[in-house]
Protein backbone atom coordinates (compact mmCIF):
# COMPACT_ATOMS: atom_id res chain seq x y z
CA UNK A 1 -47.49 -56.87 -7.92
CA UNK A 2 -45.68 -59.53 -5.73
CA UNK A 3 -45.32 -63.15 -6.44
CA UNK A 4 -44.93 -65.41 -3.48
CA UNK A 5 -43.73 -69.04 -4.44
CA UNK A 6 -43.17 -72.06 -1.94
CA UNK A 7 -42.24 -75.57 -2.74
CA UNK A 8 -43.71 -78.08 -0.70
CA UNK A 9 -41.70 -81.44 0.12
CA UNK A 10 -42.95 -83.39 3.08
CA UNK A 11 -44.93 -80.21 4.57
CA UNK A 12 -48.93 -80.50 3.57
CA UNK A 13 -49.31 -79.76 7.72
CA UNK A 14 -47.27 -76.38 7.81
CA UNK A 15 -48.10 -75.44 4.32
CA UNK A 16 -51.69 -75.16 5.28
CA UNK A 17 -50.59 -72.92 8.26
CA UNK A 18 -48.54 -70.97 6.11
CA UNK A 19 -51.47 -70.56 3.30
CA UNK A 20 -53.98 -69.63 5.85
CA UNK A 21 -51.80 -66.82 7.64
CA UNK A 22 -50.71 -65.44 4.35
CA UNK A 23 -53.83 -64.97 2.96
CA UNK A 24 -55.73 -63.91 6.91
CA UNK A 25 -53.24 -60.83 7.03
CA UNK A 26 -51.98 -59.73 3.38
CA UNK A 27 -54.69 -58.25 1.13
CA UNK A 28 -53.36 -56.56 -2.09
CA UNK A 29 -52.31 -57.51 -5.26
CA UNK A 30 -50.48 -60.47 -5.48
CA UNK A 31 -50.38 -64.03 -6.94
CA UNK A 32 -49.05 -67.29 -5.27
CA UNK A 33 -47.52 -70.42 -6.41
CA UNK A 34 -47.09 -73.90 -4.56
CA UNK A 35 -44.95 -76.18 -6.08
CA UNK A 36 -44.93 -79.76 -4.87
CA UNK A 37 -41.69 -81.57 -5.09
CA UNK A 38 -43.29 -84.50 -2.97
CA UNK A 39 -45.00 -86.90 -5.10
CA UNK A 40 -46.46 -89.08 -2.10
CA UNK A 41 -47.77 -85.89 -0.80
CA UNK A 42 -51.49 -85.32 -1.48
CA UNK A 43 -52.63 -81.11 -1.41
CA UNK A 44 -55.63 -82.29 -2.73
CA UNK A 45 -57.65 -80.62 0.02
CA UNK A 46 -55.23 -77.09 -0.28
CA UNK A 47 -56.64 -77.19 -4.10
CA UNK A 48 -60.08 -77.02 -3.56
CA UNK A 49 -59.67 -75.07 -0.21
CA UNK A 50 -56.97 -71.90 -1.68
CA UNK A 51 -58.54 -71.64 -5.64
CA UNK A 52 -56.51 -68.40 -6.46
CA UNK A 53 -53.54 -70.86 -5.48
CA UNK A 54 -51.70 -72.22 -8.87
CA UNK A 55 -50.44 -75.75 -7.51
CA UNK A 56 -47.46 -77.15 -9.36
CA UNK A 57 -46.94 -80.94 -9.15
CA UNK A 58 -43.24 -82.15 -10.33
CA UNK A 59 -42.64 -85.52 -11.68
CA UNK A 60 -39.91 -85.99 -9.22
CA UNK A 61 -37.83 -83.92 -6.50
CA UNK A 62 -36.24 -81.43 -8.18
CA UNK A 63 -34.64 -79.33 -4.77
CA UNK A 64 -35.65 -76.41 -3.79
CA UNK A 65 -33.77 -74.31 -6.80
CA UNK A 66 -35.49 -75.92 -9.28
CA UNK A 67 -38.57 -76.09 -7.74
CA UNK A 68 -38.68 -72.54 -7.45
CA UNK A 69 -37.31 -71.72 -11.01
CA UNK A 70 -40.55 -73.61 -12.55
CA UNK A 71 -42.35 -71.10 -10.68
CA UNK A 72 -40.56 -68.00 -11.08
CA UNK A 73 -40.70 -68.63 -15.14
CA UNK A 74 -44.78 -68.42 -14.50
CA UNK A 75 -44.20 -65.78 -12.45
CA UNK A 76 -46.07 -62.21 -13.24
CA UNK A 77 -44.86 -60.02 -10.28
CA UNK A 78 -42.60 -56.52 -10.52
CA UNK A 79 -41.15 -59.12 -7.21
CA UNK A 80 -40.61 -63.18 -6.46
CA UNK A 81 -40.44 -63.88 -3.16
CA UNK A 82 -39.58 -67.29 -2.03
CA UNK A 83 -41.31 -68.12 1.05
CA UNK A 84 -40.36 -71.59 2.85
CA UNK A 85 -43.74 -73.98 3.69
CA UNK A 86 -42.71 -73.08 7.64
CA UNK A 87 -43.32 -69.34 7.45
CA UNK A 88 -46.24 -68.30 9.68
CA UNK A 89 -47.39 -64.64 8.50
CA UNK A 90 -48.51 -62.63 11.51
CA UNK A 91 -49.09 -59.72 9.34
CA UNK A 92 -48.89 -57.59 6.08
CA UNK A 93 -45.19 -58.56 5.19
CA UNK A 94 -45.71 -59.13 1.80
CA UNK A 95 -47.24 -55.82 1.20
CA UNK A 96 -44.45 -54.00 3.74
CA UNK A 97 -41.85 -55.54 1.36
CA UNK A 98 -43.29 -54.57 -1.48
CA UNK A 99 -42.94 -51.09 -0.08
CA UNK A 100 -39.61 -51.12 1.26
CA UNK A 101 -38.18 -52.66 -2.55
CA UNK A 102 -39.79 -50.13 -4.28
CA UNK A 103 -38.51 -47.55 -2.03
CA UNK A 104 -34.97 -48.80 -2.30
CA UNK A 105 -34.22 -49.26 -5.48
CA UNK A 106 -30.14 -49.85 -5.52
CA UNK A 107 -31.61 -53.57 -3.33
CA UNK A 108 -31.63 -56.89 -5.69
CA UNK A 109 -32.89 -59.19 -2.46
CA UNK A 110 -34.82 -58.31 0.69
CA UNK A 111 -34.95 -60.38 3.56
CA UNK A 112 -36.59 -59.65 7.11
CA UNK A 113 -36.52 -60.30 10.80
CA UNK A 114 -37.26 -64.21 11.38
CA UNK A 115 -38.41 -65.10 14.29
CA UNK A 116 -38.84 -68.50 16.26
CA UNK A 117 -42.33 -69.83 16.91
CA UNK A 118 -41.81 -68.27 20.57
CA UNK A 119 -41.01 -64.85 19.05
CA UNK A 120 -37.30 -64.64 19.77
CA UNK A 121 -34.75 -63.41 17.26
CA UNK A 122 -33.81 -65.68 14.87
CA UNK A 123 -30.46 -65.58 13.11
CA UNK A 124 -31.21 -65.10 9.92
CA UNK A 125 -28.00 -63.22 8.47
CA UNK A 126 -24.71 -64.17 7.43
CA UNK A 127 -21.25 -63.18 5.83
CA UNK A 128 -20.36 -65.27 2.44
CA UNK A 129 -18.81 -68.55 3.10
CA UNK A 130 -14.85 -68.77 2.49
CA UNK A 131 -12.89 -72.25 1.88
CA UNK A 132 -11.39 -71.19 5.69
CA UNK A 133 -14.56 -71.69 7.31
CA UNK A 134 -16.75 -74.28 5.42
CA UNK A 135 -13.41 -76.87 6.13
CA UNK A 136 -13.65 -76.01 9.91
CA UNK A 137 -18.04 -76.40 9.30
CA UNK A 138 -17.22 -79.91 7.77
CA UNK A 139 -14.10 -81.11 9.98
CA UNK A 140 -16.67 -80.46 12.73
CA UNK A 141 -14.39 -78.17 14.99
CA UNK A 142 -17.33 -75.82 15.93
CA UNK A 143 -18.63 -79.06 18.06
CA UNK A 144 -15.49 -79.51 19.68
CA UNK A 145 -14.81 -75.49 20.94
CA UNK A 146 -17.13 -72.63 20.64
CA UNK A 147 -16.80 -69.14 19.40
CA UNK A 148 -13.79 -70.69 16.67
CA UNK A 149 -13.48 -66.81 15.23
CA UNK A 150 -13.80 -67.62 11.35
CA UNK A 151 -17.36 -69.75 11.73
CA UNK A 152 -18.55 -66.99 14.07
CA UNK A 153 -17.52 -64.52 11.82
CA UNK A 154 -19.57 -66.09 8.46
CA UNK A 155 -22.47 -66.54 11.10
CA UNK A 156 -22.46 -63.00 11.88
CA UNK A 157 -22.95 -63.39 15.48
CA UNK A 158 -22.52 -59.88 16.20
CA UNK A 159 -24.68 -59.00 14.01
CA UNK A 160 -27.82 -56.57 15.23
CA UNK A 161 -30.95 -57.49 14.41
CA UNK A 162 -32.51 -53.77 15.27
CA UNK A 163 -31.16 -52.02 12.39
CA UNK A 164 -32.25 -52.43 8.81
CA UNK A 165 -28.60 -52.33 6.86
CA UNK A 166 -26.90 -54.14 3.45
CA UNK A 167 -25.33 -57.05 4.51
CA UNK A 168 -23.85 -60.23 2.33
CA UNK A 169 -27.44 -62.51 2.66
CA UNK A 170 -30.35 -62.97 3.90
CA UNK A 171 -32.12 -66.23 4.36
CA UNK A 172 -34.21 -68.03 2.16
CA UNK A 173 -37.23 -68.77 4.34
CA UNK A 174 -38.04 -65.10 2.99
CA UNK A 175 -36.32 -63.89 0.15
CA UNK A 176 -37.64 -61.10 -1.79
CA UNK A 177 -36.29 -60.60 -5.46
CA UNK A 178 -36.39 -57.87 -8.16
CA UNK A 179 -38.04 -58.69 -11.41
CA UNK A 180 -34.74 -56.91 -12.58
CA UNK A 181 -32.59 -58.76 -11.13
CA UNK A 182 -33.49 -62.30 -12.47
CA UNK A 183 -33.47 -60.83 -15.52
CA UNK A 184 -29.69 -59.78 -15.43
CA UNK A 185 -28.24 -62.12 -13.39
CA UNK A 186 -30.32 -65.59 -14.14
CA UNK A 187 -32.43 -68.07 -12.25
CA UNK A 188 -31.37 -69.65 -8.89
CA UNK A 189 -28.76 -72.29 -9.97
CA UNK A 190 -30.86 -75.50 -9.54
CA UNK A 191 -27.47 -77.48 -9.75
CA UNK A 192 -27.87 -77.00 -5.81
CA UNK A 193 -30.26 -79.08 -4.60
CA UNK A 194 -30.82 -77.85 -1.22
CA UNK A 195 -28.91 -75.17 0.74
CA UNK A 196 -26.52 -72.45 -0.62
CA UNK A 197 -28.26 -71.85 -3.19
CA UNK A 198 -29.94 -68.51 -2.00
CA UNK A 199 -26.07 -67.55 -0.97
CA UNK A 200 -24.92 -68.05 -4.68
CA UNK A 201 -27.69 -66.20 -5.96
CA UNK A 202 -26.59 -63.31 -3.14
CA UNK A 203 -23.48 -63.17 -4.72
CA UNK A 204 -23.98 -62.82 -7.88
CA UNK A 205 -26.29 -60.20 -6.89
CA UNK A 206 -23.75 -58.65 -5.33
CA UNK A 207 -21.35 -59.01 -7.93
CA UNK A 208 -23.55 -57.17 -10.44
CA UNK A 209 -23.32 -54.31 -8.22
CA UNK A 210 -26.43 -54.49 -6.19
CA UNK A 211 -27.39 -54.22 -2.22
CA UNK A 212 -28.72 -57.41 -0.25
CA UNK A 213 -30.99 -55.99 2.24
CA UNK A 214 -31.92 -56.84 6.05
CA UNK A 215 -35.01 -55.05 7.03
CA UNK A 216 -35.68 -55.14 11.03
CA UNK A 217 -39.13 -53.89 11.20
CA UNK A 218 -40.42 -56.53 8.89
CA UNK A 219 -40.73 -59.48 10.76
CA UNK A 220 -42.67 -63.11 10.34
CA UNK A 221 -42.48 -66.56 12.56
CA UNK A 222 -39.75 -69.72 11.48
CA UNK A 223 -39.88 -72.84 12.15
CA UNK A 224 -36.78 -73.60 10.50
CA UNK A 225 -35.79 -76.96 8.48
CA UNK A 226 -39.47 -78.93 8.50
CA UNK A 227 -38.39 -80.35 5.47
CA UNK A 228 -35.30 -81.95 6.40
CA UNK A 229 -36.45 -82.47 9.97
CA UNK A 230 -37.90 -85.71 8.50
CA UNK A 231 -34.41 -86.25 6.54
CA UNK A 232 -31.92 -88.86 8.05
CA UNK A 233 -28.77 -87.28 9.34
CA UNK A 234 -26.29 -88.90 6.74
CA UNK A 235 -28.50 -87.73 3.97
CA UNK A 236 -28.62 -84.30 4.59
CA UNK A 237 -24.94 -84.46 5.16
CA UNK A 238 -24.48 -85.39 2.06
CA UNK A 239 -26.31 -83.11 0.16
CA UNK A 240 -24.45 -80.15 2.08
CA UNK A 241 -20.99 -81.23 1.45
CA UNK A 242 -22.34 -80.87 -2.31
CA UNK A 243 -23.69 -77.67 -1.75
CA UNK A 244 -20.41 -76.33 0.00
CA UNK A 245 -18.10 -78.02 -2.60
CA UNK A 246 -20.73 -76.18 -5.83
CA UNK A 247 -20.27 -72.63 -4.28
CA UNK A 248 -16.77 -73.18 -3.07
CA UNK A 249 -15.64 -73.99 -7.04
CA UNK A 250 -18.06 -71.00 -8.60
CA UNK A 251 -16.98 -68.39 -6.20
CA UNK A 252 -13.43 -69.49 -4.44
CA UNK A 253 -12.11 -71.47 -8.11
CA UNK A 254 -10.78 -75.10 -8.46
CA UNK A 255 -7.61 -75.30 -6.27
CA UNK A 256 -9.72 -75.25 -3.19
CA UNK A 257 -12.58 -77.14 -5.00
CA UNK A 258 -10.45 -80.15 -5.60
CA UNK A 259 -9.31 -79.64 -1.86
CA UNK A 260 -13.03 -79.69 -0.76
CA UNK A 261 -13.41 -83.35 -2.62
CA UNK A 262 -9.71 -84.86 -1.95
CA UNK A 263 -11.19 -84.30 1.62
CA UNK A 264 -14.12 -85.65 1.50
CA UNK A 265 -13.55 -88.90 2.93
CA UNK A 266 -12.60 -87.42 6.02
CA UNK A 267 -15.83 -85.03 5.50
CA UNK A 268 -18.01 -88.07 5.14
CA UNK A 269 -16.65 -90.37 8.27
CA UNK A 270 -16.95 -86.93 10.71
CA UNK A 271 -20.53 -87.08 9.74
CA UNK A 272 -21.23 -90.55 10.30
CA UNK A 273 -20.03 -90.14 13.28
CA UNK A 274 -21.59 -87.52 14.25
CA UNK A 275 -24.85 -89.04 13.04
CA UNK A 276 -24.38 -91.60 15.39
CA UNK A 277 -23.80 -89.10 18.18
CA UNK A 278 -26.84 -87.52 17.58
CA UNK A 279 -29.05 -90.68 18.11
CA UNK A 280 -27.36 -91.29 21.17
């Protein structure tokens, strides 16, 4: 069995999309959770309408890492997957990844082909982050020239989206996870509250010795970042230079850490900036 879990947070309108494809095109056993991070946001009408549903209210924002973790500790299936409030199912994928996990068994985390609401390729794969290229994300070089070699490199932009293969990780709009696994290498560290948190958790996989697995003939539609589409600029800002400076002190140590926050000054006066350039 498969357990799908999504955490809602400002999405009531594509979480009912979401429900209604999932449950129009997968049949099977499996169980879903909704966790609702938003407490303004009434699913009253989801709860009566989706009854084998279990609906999760939090007392207060808890990201999406700990969000999920409530979830995942209820949690029955041989598989989580984590499946963002955007996702639009256009067929079986849950069962087809079922399939594929049990038929790979070396793979800790399977992700798929995302695609954009018009059907095009979505890029959905990266290499792990290194101190090099999160300072040239923050100090906002990429917006100055194009194709800067290290950020292409961690966003895989050669990277073919034809061929199932391991790779570093997958995103996690989809993000299929041995039973296993969670029980060797822990919960998703809900110290991140949004972003990089399905990266750390690649690692680690990774670490322990297992594959992270693209598979191209899975596919489902992306909307990509509802949530913090309604998110001010700054805000979200914020909360990634926290991300960045989390994974860049578990996985890269506390020299560059301590870099990552001497510089953050400079981090946070880029982004204002570039806040303001964006409502222009």
């Amino acid at each position: 069995m498969i357990s799908v879990i999504t955490v809602n947070y400002k999405t009531a309108d594509y979480l009912c999309i979401m429900l209604e494809s999932l449950f129009k095109n997968n049949k099977g056993n499996f169980e879903v959770f909704v966790v609702n991070n938003d407490t303004e946001d009434n699913l009253d009408l989801l709860v009566s309408k989706y009854s084998k549903v279990k609906f999760i209210n939090t007392e207060k924002n808890l990201g999406f890492a700990g969000a999920c973790n409530i979830a995942i500790k209820k949690a029955k299936g041989d598989y989580v997957l984590l499946v963002n409030p955007d996702i639009v199912f256009i067929d079986d994928a849950i069962n087809q990844i079922e399939i594929k996990m049990n038929e790979n068994l070396s793979v800790g985390v399977g992700g798929v082909s995302l695609k954009n609401i018009d059907g095009s390729q979505q890029k959905c794969v990266w290499r792990f982050p290194t101190p090099l290229n999160q300072l040239l994300l923050l100090l906002k070089i990429h917006h100055i020239k194009k194709n800067i070699r290290p950020i292409s490199r961690w966003r895989f932009d050669d990277f073919d989206y034809t061929k199932t293969q391991s790779v570093d990780q997958v995103m996690g709009a989809f993000f299929c996870i041995r039973r296993t696994i969670l029980e060797e290498v822990g919960l998703l560290d809900d110290k991140y509250f949004i972003w990089y948190e399905e990266v750390d958790f690649c690692k680690r996989v990774k670490n322990a010795g297992y594959e992270i697995k693209y598979f191209s003939d899975i596919s489902a539609l992306h909307k990509k970042g509802s949530s913090f589409d309604r998110v001010g600029t700054l805000t979200k800002q914020n909360i990634l230079r926290k991300s960045i400076r989390r994974y860049i002190k578990k996985h890269h140590g506390n020299i560059f850490w301590i870099m990552f926050i001497l510089l953050d000054p400079v981090f946070f006066v880029l982004s204002f900036i570039a806040s303001i350039v964006k409502r222009v």
